[in-house]
C-alpha atoms as a PDB file:
ATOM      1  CA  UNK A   1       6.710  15.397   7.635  1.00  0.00           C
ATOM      2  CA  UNK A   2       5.295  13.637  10.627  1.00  0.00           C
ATOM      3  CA  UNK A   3       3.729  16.809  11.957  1.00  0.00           C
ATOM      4  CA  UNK A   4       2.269  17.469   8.400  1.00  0.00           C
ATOM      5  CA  UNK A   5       0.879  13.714   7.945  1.00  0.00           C
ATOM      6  CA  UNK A   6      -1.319  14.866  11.248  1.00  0.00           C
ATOM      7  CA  UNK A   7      -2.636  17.918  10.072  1.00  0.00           C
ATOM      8  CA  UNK A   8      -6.090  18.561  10.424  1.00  0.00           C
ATOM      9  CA  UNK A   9      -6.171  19.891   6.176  1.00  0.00           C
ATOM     10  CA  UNK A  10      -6.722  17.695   4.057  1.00  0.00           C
ATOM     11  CA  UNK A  11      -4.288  18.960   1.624  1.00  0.00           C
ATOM     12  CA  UNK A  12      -1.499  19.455   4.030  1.00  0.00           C
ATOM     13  CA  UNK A  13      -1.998  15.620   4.920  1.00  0.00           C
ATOM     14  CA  UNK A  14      -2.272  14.669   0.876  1.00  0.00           C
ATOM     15  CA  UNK A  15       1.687  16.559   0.217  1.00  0.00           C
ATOM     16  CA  UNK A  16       2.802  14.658   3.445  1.00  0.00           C
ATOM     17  CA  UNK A  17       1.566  11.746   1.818  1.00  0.00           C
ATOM     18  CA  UNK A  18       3.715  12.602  -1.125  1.00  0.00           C
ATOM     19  CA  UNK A  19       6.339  13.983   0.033  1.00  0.00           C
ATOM     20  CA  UNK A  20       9.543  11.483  -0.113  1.00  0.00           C
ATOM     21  CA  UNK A  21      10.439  12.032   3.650  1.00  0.00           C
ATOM     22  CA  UNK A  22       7.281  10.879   4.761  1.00  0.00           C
ATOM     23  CA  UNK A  23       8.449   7.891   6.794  1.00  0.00           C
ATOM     24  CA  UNK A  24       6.794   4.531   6.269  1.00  0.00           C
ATOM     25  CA  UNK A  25       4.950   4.462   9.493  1.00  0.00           C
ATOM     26  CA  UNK A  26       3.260   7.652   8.592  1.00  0.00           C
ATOM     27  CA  UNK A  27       2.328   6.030   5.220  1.00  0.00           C
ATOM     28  CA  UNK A  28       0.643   3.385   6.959  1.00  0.00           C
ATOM     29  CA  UNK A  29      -0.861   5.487   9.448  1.00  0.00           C
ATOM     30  CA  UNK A  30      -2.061   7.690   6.494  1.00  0.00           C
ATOM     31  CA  UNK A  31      -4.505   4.286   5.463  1.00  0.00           C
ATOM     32  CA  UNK A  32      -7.046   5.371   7.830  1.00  0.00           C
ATOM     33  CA  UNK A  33      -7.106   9.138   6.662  1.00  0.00           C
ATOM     34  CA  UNK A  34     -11.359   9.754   6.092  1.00  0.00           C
ATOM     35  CA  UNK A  35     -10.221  10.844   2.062  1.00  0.00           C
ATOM     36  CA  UNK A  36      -9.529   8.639  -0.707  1.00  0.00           C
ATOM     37  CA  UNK A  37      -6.739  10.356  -3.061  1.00  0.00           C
ATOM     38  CA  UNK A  38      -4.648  10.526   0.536  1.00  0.00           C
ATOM     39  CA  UNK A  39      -5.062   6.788   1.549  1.00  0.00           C
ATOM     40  CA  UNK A  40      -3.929   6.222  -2.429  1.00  0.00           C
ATOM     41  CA  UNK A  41      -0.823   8.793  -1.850  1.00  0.00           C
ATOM     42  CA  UNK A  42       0.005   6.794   1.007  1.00  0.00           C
ATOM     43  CA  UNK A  43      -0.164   3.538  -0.511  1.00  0.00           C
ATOM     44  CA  UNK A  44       1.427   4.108  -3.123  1.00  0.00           C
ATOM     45  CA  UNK A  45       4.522   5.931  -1.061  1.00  0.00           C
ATOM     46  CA  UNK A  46       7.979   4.557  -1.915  1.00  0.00           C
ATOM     47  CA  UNK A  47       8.679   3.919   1.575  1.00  0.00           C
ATOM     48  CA  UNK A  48       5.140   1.774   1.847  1.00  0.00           C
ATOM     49  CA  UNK A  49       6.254  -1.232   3.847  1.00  0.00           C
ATOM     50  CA  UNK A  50       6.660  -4.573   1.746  1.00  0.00           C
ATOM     51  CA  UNK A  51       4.726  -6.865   5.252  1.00  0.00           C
ATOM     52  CA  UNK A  52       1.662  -4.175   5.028  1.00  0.00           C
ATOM     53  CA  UNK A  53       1.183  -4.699   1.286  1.00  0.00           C
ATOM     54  CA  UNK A  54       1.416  -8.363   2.128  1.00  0.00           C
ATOM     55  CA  UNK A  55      -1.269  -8.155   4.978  1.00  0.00           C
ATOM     56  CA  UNK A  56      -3.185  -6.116   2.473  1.00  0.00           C
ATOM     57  CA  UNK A  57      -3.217  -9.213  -0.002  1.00  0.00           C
ATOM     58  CA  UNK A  58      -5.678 -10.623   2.121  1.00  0.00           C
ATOM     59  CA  UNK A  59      -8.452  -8.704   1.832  1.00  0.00           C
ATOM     60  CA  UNK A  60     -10.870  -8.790  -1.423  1.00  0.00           C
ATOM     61  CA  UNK A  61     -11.218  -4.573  -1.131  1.00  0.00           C
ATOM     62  CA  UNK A  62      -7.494  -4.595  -1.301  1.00  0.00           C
ATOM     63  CA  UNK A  63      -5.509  -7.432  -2.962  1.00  0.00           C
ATOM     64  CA  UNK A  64      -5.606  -5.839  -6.197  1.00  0.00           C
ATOM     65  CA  UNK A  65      -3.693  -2.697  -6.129  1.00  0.00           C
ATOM     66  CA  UNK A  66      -1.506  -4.775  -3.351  1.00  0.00           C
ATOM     67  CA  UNK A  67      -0.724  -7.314  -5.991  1.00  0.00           C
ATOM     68  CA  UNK A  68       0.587  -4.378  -8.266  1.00  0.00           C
ATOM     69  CA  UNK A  69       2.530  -2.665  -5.125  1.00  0.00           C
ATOM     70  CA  UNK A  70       6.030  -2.157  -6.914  1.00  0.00           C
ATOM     71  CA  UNK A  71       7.353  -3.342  -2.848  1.00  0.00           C
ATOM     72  CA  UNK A  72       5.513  -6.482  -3.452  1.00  0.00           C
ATOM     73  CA  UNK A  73       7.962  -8.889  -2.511  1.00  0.00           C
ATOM     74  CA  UNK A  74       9.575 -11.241  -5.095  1.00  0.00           C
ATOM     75  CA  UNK A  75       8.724 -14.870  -3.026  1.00  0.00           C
ATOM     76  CA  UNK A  76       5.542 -13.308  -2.853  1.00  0.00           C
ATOM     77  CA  UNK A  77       4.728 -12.653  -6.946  1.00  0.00           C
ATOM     78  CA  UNK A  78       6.110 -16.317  -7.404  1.00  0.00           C
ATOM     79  CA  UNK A  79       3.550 -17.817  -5.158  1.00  0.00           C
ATOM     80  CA  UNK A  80       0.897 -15.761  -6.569  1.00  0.00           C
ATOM     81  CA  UNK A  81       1.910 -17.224  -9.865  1.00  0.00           C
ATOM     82  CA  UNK A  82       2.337 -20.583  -8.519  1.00  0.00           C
ATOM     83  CA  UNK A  83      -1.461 -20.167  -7.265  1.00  0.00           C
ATOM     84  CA  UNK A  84      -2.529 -18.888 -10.673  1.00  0.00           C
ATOM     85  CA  UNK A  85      -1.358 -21.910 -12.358  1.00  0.00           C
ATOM     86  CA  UNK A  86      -2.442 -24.593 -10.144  1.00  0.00           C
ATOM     87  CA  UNK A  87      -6.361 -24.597 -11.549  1.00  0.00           C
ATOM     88  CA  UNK A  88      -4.859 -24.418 -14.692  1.00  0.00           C
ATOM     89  CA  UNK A  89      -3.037 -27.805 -14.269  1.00  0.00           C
ATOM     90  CA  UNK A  90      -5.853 -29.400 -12.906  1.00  0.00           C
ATOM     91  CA  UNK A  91      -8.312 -28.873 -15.707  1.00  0.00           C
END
């Protein structure tokens, strides 16, 4: 799959990004492909890397498909609710 992720067609690229045996560096790597619906594959790969949806959190163009990453990790979504209540509590 790694020689497929690298292809120069766009469609060979998009099944690597789909394929299960992609490996999670190449899902990552896949983030910087020039088309959308492959940078979505590759997010969205089961093998997507819980720290990189973390890091992704952090940016406004990003943080909400991150936040609904099923590799989102658990301490993580009980911050994010912890943060979510907070202005709540204060009003």
């Amino acid at each position: 799959m790694e020689r497929f992720s690298r292809d120069p067609d766009d469609e060979v690229r998009y099944r690597a990004a789909k394929d299960p045996r992609l490996t999670a560096a190449s899902a990552v790597r896949l983030l910087d492909d020039p088309h959308g619906h492959i940078r979505q594959a590759a997010f969205w790969h089961a093998r997507f890397p819980a720290r990189v949806v973390v890091r992704l959190l952090r940016d406004p163009d990003t943080a909400e498909p991150a936040a609904r990453h099923p590799s989102l990790p658990v301490p993580v979504m009980q911050r994010m609710l912890q943060l979510l209540q907070l202005p709540a509590q204060l009003s």
